[in-house]
C-alpha atoms as a PDB file:
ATOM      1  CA  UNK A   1       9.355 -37.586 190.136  1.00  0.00           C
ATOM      2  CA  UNK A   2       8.463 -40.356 192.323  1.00  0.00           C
ATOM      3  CA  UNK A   3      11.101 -42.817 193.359  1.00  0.00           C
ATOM      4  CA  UNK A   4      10.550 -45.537 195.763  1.00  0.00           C
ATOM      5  CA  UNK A   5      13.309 -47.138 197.592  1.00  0.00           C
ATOM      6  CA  UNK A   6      13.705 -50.502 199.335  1.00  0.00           C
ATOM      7  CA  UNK A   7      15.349 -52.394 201.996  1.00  0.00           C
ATOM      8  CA  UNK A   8      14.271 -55.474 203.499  1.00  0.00           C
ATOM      9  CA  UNK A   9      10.769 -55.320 204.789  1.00  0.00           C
ATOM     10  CA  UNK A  10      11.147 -51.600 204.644  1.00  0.00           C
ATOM     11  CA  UNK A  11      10.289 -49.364 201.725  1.00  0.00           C
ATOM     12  CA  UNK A  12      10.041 -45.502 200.788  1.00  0.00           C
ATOM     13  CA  UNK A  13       8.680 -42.764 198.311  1.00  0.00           C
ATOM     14  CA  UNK A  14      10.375 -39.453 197.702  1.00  0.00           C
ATOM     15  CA  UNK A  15      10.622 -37.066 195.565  1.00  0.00           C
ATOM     16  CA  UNK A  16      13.787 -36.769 193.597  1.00  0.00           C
ATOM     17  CA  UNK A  17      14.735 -34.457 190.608  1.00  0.00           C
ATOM     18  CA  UNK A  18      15.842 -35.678 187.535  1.00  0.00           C
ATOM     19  CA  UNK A  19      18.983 -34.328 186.909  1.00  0.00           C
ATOM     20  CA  UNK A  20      20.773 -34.939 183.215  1.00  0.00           C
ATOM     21  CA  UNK A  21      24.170 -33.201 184.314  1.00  0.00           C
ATOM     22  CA  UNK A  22      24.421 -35.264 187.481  1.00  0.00           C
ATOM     23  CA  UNK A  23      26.823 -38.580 187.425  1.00  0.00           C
ATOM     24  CA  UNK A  24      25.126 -39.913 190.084  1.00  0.00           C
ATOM     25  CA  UNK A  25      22.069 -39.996 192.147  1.00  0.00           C
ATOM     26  CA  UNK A  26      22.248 -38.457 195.487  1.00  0.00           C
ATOM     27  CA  UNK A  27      19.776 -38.552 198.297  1.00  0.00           C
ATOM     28  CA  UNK A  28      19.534 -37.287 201.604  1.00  0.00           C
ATOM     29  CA  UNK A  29      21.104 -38.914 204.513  1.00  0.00           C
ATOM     30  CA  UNK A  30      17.736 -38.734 206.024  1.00  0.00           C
ATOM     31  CA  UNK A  31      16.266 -41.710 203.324  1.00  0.00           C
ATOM     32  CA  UNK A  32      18.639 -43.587 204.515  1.00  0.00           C
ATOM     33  CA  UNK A  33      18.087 -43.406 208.243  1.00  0.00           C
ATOM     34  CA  UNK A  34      14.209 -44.061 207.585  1.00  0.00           C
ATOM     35  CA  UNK A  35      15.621 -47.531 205.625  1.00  0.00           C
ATOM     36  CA  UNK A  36      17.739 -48.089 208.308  1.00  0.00           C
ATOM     37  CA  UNK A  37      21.015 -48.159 206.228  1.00  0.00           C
ATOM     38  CA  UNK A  38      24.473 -47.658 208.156  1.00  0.00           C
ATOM     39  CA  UNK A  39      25.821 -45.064 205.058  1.00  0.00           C
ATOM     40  CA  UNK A  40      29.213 -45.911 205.972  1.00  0.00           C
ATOM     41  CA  UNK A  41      28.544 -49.234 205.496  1.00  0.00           C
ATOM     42  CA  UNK A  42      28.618 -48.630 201.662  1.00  0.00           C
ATOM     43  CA  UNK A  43      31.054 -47.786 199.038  1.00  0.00           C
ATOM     44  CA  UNK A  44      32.899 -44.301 200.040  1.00  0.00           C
ATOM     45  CA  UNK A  45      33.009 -41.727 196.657  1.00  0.00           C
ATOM     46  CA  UNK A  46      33.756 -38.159 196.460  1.00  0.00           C
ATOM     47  CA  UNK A  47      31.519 -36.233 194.663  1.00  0.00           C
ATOM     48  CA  UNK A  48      32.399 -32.640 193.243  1.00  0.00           C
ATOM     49  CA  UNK A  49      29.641 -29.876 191.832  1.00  0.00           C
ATOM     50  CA  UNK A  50      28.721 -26.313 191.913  1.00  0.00           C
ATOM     51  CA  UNK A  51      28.758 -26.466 195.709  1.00  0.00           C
ATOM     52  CA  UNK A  52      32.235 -27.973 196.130  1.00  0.00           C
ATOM     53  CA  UNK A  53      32.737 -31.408 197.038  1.00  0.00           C
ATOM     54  CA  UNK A  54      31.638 -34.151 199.292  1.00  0.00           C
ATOM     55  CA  UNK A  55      31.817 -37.733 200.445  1.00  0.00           C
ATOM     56  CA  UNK A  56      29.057 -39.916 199.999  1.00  0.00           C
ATOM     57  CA  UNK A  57      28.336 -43.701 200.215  1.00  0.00           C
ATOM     58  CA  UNK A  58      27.469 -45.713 197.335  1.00  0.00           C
ATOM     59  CA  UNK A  59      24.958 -48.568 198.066  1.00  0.00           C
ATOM     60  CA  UNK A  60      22.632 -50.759 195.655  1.00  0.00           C
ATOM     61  CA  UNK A  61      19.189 -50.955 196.554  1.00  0.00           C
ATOM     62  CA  UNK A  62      15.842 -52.324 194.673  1.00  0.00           C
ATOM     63  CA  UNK A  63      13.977 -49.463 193.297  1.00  0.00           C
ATOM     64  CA  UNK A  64      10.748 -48.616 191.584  1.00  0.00           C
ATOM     65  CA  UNK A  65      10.824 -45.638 188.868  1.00  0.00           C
ATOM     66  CA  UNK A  66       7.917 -45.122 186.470  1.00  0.00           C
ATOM     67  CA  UNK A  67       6.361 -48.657 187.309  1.00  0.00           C
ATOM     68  CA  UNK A  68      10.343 -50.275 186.718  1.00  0.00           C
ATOM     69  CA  UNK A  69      11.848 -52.380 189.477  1.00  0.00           C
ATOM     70  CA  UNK A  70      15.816 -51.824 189.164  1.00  0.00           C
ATOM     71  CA  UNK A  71      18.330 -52.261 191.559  1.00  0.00           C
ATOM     72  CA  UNK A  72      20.024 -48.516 191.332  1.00  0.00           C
ATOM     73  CA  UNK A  73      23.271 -47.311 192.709  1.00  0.00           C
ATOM     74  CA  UNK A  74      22.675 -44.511 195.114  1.00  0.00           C
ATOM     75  CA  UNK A  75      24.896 -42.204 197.219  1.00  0.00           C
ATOM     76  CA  UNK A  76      23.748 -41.135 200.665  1.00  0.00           C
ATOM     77  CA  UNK A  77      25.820 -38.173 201.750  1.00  0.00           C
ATOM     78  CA  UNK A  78      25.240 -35.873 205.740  1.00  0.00           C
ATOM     79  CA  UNK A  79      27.338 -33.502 203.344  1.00  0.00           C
ATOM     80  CA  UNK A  80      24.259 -33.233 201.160  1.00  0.00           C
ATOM     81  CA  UNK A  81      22.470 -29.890 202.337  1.00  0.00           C
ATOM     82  CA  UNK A  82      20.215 -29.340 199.946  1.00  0.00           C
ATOM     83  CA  UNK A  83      16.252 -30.050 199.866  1.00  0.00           C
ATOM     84  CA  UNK A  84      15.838 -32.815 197.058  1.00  0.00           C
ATOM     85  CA  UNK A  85      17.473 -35.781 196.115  1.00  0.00           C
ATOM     86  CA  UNK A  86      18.695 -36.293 193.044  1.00  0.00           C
ATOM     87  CA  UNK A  87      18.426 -38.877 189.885  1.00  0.00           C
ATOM     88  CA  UNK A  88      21.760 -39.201 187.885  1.00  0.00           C
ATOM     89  CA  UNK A  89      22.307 -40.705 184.750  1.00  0.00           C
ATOM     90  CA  UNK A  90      24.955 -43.495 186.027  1.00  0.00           C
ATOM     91  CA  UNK A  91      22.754 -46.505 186.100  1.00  0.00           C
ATOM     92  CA  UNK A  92      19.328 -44.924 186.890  1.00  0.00           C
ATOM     93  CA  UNK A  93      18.716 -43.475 183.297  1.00  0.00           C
ATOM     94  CA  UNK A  94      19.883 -46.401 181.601  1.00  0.00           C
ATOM     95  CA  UNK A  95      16.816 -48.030 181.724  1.00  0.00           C
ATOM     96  CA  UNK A  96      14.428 -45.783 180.381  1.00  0.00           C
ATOM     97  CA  UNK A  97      13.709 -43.195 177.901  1.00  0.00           C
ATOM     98  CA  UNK A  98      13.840 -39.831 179.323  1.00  0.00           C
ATOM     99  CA  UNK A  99      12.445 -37.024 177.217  1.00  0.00           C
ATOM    100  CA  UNK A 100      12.629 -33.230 178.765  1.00  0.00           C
ATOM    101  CA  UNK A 101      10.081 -31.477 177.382  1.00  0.00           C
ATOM    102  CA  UNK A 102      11.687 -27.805 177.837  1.00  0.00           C
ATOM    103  CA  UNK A 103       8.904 -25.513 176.382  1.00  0.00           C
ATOM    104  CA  UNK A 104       6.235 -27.529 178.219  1.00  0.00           C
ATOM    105  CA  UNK A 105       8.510 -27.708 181.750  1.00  0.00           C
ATOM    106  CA  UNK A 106       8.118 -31.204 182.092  1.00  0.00           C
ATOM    107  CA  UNK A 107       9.974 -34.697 181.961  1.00  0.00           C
ATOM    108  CA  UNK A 108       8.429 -38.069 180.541  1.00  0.00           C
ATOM    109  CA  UNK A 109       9.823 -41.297 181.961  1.00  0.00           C
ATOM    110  CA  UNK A 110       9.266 -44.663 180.214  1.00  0.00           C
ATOM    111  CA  UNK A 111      10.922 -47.918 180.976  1.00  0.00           C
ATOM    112  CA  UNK A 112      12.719 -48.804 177.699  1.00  0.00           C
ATOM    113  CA  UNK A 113      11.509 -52.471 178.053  1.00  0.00           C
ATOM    114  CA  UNK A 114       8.097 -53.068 180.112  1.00  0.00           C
END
């Protein structure tokens, strides 16, 4: 899905996968240094999963998901080696109705109050 992220005059869309058994959303240090955000410069969490654990720093930024503008908690991590970023269900699901549609291999997003 298509998240786009904002700070200041600056803003960006990437691709992030929806993930129900995540905590937290993770993205790439990379979003970060396109936004010009100093990672350290946010709140320092350790985050554990099937690829052991890793620090990561918590920041609150505006975001826009399914048409919603939210201001989501997200964790920018140079331990993150993998390709996607991630959508976790502190704070970023609360605000909408998220429906996996397993035999058709698909999600449906939809703010819970336009």
């Amino acid at each position: 899905m298509d998240v786009e992220i904002r700070k200041g005059k600056k803003n960006i869309v990437v691709k992030a996968l929806v993930d129900s058994g995540a905590s937290f959303s993770v993205f790439r240090h990379e979003v970060a240094e396109f936004l010009d955000i100093k990672i350290e410069n946010g709140h320092a969490v350790y985050l554990e999963g099937i690829g052991g654990r890793i620090l990561g720093y918590m920041h609150r930024l505006p975001v826009v998901i399914a048409g919603k503008k939210i201001v989501g908690k997200i964790v920018f991590s140079k331990e993150f080696h993998v390709s996607l970023n991630i959508i976790g269900r502190n704070n970023l699901f609360q605000p909408f109705w998220i429906t996996f549609k397993e035999k058709e291999k698909s999600i449906e997003v939809t703010p819970c109050n336009p």
